[in-house]
N, C-alpha and C. Protein backbone atom coordinates (compact mmCIF):
# COMPACT_ATOMS: atom_id res chain seq x y z
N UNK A 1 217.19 116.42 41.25
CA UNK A 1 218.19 115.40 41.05
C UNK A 1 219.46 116.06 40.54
N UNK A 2 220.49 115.61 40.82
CA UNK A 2 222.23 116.48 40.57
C UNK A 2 222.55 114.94 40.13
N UNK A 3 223.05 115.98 38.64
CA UNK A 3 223.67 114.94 37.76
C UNK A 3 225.18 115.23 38.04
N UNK A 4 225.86 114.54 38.64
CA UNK A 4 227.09 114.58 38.47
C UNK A 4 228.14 114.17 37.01
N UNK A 5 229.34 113.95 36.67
CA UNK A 5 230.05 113.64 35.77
C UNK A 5 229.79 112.39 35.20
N UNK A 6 229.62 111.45 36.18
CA UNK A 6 229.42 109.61 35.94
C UNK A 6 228.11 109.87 34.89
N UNK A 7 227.18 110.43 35.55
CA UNK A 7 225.91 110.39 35.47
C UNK A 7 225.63 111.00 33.62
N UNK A 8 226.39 111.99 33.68
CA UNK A 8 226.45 112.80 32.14
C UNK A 8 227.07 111.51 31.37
N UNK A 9 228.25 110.71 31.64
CA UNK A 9 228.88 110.66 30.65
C UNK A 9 228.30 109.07 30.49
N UNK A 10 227.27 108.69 31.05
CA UNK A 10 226.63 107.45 31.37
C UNK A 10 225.14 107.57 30.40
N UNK A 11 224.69 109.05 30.43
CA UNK A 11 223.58 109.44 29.57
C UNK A 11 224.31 109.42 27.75
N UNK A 12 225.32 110.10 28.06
CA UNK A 12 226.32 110.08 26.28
C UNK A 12 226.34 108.35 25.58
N UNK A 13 226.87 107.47 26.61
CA UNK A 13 227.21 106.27 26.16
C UNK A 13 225.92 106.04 25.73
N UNK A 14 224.83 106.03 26.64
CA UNK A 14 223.71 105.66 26.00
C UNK A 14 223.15 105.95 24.97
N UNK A 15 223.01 107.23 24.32
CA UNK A 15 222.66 107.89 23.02
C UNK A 15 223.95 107.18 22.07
N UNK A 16 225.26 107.24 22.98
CA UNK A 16 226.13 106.75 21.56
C UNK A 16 225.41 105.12 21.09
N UNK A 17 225.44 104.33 22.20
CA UNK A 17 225.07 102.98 22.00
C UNK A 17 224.05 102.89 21.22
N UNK A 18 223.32 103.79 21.53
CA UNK A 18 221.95 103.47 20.68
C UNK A 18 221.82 103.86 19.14
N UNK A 19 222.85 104.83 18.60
CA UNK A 19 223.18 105.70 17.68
C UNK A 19 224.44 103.61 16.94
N UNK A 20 224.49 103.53 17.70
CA UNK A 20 225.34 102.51 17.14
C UNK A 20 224.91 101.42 17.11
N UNK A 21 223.56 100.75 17.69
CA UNK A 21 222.52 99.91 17.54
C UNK A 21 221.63 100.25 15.66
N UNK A 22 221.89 101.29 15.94
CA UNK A 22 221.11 102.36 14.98
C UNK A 22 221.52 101.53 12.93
N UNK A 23 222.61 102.11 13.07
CA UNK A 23 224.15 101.66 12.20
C UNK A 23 224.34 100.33 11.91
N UNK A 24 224.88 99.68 13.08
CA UNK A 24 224.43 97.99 12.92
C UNK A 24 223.61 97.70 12.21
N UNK A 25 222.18 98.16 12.78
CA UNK A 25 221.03 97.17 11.79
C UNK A 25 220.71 97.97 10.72
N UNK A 26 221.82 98.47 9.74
CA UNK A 26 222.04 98.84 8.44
C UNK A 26 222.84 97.72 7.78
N UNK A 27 223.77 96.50 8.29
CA UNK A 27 224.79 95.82 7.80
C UNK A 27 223.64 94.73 7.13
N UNK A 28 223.74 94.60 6.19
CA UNK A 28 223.53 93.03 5.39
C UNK A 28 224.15 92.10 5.73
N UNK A 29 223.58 91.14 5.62
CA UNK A 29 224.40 89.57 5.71
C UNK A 29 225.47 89.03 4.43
N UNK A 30 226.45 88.41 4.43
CA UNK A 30 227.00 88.21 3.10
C UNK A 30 226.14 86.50 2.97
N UNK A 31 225.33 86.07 3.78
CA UNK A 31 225.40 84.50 3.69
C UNK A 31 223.90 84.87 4.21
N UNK A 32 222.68 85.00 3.73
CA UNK A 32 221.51 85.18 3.66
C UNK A 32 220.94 83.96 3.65
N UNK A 33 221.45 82.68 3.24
CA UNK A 33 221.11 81.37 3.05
C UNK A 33 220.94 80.95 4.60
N UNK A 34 221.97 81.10 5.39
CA UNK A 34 223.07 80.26 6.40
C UNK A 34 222.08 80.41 7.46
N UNK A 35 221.40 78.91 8.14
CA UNK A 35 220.65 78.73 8.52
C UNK A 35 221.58 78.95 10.09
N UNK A 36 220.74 79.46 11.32
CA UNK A 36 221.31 79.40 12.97
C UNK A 36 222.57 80.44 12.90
N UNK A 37 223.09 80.91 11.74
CA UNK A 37 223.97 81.83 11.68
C UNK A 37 223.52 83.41 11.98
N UNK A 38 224.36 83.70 13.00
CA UNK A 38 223.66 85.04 13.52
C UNK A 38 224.24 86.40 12.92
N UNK A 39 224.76 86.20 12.15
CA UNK A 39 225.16 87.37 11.23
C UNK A 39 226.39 88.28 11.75
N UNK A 40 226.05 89.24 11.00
CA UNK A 40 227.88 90.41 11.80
C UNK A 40 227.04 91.53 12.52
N UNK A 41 225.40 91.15 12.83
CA UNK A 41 225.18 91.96 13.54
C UNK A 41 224.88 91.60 15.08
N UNK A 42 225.17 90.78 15.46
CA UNK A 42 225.20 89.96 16.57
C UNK A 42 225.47 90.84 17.62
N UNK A 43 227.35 90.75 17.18
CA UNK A 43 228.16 90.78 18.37
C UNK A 43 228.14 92.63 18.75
N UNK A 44 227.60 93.50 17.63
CA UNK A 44 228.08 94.89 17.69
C UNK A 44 226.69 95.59 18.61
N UNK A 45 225.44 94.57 18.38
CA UNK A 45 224.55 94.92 18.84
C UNK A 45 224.73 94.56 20.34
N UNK A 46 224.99 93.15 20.54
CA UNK A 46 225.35 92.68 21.89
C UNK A 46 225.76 93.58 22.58
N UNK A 47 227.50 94.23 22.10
CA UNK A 47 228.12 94.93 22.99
C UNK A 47 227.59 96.55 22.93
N UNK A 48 226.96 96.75 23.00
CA UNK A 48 226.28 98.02 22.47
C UNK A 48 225.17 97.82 23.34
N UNK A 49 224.12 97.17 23.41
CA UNK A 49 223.16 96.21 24.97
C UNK A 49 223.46 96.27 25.92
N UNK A 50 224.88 95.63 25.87
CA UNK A 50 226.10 95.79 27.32
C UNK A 50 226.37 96.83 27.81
N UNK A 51 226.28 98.22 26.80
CA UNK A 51 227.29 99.51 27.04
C UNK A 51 225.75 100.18 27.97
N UNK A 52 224.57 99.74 27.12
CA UNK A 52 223.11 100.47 27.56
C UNK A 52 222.82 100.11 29.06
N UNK A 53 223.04 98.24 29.19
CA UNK A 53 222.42 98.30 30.48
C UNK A 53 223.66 98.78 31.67
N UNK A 54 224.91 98.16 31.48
CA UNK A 54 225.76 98.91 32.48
C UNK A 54 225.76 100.72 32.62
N UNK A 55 225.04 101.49 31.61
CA UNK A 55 225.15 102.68 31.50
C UNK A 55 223.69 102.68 32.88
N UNK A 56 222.64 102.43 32.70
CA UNK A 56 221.86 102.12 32.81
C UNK A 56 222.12 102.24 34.62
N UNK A 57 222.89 101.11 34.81
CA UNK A 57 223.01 100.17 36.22
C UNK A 57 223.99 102.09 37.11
N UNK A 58 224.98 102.59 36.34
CA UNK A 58 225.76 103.31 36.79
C UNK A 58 225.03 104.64 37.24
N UNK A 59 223.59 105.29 36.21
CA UNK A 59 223.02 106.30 36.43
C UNK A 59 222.40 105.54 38.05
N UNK A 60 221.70 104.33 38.23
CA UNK A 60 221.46 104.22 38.84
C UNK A 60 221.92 104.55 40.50
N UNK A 61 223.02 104.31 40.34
CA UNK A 61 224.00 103.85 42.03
C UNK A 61 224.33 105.70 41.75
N UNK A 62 224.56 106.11 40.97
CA UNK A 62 225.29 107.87 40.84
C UNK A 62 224.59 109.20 41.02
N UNK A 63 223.51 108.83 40.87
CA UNK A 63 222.90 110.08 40.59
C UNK A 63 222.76 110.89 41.97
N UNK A 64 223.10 110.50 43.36
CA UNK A 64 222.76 111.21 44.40
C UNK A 64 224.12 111.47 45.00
N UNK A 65 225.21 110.79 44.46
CA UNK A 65 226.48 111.27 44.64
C UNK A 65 226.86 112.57 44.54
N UNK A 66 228.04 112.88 45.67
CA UNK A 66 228.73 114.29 45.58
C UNK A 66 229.54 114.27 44.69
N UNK A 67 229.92 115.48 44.07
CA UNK A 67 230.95 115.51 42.76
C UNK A 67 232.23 115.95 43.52
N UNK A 68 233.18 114.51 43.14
CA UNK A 68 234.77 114.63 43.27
C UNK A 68 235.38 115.01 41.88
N UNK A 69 236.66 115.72 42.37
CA UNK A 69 237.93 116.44 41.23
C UNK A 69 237.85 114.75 40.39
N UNK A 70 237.58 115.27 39.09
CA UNK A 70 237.92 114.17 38.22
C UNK A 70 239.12 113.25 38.50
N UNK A 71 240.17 113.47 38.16
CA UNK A 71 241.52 113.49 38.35
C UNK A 71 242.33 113.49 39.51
N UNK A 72 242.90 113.33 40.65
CA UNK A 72 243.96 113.49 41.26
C UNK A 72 245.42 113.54 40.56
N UNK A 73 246.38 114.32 41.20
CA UNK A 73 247.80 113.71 40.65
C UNK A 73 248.21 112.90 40.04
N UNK A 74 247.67 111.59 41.36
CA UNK A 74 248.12 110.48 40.65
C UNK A 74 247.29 109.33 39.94
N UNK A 75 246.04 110.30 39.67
CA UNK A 75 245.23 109.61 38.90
C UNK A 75 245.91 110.18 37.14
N UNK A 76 246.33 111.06 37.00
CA UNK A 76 246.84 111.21 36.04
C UNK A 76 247.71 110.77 35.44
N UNK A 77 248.65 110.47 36.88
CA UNK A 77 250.11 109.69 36.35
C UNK A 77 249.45 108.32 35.79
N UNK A 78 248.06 107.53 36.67
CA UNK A 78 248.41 106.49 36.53
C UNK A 78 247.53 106.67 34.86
N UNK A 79 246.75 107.18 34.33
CA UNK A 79 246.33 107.29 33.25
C UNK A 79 247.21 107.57 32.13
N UNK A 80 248.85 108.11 32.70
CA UNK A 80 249.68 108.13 32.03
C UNK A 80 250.18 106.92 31.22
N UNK A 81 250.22 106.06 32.70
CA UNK A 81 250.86 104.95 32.68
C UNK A 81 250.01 103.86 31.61
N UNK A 82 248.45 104.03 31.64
CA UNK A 82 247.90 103.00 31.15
C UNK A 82 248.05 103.64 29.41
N UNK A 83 247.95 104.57 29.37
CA UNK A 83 248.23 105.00 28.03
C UNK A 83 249.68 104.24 27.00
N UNK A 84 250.75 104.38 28.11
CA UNK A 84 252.50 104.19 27.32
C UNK A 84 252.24 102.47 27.63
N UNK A 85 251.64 102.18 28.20
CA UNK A 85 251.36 101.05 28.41
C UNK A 85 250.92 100.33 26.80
N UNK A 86 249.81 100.43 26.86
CA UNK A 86 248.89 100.24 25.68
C UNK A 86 249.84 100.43 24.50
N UNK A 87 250.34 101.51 24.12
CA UNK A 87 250.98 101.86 23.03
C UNK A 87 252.77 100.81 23.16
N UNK A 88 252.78 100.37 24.35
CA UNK A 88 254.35 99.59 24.44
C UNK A 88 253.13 98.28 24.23
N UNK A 89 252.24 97.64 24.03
CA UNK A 89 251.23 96.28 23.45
C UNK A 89 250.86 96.51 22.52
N UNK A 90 250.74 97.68 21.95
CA UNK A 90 250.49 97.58 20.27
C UNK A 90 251.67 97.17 19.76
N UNK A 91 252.96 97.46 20.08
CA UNK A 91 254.06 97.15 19.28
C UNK A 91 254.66 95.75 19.62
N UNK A 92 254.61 95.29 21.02
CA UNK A 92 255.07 93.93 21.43
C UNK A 92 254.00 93.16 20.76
N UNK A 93 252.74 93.34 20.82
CA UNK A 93 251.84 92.40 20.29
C UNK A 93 252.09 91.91 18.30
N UNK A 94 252.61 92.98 18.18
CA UNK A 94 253.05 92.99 16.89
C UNK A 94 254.49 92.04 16.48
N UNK A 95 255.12 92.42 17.40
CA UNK A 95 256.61 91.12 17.19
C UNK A 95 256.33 90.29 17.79
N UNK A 96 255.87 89.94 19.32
CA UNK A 96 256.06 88.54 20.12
C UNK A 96 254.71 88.15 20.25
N UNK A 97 253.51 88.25 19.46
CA UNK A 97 252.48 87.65 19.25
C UNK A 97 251.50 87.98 20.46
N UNK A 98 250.23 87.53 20.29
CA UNK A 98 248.85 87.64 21.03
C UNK A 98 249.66 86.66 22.67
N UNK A 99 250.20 85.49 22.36
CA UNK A 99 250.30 84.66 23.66
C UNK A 99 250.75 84.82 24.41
N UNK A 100 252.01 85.67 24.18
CA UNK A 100 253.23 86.32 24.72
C UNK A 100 252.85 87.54 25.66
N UNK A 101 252.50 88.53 24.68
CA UNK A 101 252.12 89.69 25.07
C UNK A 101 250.93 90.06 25.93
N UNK A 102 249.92 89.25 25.71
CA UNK A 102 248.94 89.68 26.58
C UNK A 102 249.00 89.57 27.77
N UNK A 103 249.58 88.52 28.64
CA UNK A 103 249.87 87.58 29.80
C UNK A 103 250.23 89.10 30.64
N UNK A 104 251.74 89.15 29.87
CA UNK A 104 252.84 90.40 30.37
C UNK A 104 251.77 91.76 30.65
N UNK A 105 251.16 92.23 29.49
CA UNK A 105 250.93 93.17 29.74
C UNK A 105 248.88 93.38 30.38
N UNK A 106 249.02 92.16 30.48
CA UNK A 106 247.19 92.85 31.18
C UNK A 106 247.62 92.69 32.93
N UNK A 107 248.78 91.91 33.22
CA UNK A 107 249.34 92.16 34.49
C UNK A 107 249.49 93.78 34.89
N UNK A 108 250.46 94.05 34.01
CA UNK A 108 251.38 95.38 34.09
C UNK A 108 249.91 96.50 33.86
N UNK A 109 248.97 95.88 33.36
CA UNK A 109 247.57 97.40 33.14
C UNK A 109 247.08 97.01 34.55
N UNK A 110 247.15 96.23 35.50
CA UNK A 110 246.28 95.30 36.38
C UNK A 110 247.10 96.48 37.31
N UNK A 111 248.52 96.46 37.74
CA UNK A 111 249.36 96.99 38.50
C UNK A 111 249.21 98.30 38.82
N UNK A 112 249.37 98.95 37.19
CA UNK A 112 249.75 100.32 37.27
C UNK A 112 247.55 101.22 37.59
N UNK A 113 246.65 99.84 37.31
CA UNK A 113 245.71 100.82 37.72
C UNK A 113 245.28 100.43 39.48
N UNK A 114 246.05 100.01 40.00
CA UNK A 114 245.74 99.00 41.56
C UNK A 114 245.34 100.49 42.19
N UNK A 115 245.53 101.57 41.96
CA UNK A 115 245.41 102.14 43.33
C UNK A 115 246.45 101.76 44.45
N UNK A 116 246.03 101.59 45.74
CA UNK A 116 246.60 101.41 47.25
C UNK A 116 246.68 100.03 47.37
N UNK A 117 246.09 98.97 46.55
CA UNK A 117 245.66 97.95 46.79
C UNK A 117 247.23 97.16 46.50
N UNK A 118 247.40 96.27 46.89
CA UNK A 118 248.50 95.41 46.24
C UNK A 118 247.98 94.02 45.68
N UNK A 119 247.90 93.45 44.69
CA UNK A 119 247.34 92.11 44.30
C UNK A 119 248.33 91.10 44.39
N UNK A 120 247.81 90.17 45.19
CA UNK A 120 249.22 88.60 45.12
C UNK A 120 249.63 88.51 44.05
N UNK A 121 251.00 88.03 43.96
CA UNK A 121 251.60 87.68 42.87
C UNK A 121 250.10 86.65 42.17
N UNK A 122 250.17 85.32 42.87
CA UNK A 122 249.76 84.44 42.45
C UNK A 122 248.09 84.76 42.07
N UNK A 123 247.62 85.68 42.20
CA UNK A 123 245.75 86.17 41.95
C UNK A 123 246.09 86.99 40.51
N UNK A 124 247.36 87.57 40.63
CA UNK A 124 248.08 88.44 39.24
C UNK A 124 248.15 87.61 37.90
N UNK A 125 248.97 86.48 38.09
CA UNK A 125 249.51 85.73 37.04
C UNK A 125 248.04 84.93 36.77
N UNK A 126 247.35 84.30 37.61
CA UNK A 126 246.30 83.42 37.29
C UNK A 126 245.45 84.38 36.46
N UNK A 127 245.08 85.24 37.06
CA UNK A 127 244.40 86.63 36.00
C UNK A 127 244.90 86.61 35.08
N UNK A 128 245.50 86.95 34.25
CA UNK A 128 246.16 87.33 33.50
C UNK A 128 246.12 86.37 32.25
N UNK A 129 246.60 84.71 32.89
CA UNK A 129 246.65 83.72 32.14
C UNK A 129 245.34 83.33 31.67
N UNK A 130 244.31 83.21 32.58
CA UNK A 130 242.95 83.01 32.51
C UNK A 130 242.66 83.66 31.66
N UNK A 131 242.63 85.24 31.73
CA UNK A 131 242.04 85.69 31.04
C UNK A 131 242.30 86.25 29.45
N UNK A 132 243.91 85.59 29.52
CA UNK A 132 244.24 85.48 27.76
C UNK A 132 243.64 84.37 26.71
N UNK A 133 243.80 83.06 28.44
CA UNK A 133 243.18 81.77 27.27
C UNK A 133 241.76 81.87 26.70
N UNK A 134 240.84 82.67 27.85
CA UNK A 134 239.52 82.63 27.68
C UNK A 134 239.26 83.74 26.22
N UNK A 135 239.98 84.87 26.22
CA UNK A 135 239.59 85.95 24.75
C UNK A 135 240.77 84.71 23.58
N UNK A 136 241.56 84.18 24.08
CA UNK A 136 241.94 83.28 22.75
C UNK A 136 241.42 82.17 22.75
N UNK A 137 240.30 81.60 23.33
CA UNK A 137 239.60 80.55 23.17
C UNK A 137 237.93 81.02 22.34
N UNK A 138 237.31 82.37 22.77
CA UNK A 138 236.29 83.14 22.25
C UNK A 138 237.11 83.50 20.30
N UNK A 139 238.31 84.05 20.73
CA UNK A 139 238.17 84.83 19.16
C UNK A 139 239.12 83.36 18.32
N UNK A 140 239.59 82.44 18.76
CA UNK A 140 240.64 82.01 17.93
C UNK A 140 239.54 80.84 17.47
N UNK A 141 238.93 80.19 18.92
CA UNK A 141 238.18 78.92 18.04
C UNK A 141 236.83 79.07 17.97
N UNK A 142 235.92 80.28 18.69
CA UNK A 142 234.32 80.80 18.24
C UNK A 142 234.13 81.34 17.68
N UNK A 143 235.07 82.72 17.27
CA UNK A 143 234.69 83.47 16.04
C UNK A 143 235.65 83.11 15.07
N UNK A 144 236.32 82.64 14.99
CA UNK A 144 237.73 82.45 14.10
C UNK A 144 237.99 83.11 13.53
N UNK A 145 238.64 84.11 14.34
CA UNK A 145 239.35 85.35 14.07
C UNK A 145 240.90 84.75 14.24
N UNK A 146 241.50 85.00 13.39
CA UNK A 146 243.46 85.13 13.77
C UNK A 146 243.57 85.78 14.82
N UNK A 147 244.40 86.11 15.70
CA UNK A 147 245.30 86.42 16.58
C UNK A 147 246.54 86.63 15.81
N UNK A 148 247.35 87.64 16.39
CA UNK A 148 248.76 87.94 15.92
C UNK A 148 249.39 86.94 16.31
N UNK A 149 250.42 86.59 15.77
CA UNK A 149 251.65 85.42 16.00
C UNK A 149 253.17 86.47 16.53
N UNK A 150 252.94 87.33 15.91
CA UNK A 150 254.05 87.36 15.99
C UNK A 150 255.32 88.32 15.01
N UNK A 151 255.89 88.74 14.33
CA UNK A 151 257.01 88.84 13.71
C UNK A 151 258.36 87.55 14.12
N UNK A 152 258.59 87.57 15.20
CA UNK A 152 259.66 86.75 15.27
C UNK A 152 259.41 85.45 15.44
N UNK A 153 258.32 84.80 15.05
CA UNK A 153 257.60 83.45 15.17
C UNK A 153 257.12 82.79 13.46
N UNK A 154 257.64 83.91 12.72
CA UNK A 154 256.69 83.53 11.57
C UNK A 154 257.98 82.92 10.77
């Protein structure tokens, strides 16, 4: 069997995940009483489950694959791009809030990682919107977590 790159770095996640399953079920509860309440170890274990079986699903489909150059050119540029990206949403997310910013910029991460592909305007914006209301409908009214507002909103 030829382990290619996917395949290695699909075996790592897994030891990490599990190393972090590990950790989790070290956290105490602050509310030991609180009946149907699933604690703060829920969600870290969940996504950590998630990281195992998609790791899982990827050794699967990879392992008989030929090994391509990590990188191209313009796989770099575009890894450039998602990088100055990210770091231009840490700072907008910080003045023009979670509602503002996310819309704009999970488009603009959507774009700059397209490849050859071109996405409709209209499959772009619906993405985008969808998928801000749905993480501000999960963290704002299921976990009730804050969301940033803003600087120039407050």
């Amino acid at each position: 069997m030829k382990l290619n790159k996917n395949v290695w770095f699909s075996i790592f996640v897994i030891i990490f995940a599990g190393a972090f399953i590990y950790m989790t079920l070290q956290l105490q509860s602050l509310y030991i009483g609180a009946q149907g309440d699933v604690g703060p170890k829920f969600f870290p274990i969940a996504a950590a489950t998630g990281l195992i079986l998609c790791s899982i699903g990827k050794i699967l489909t990879e392992y008989k694959k030929e090994e391509n150059p990590f990188l191209t050119k313009n796989g770099w540029k575009r890894t450039a791009a998602v990088f100055i990206l990210l770091i231009l949403y840490l700072f907008s997310i910080d003045w023009f809030g979670y509602l503002i910013s996310t819309p704009l910029f999970s488009a603009l991460l959507v774009l700059s990682m397209r490849e050859d592909r071109k996405p409709r305007p209209v499959t772009l914006i619906l993405f985008s919107v969808f998928a801000t209301a749905i993480l501000y409908i999960v963290f704002q009214m299921v976990i009730h977590v804050t969301l940033p507002t803003g600087k120039l909103f407050r």
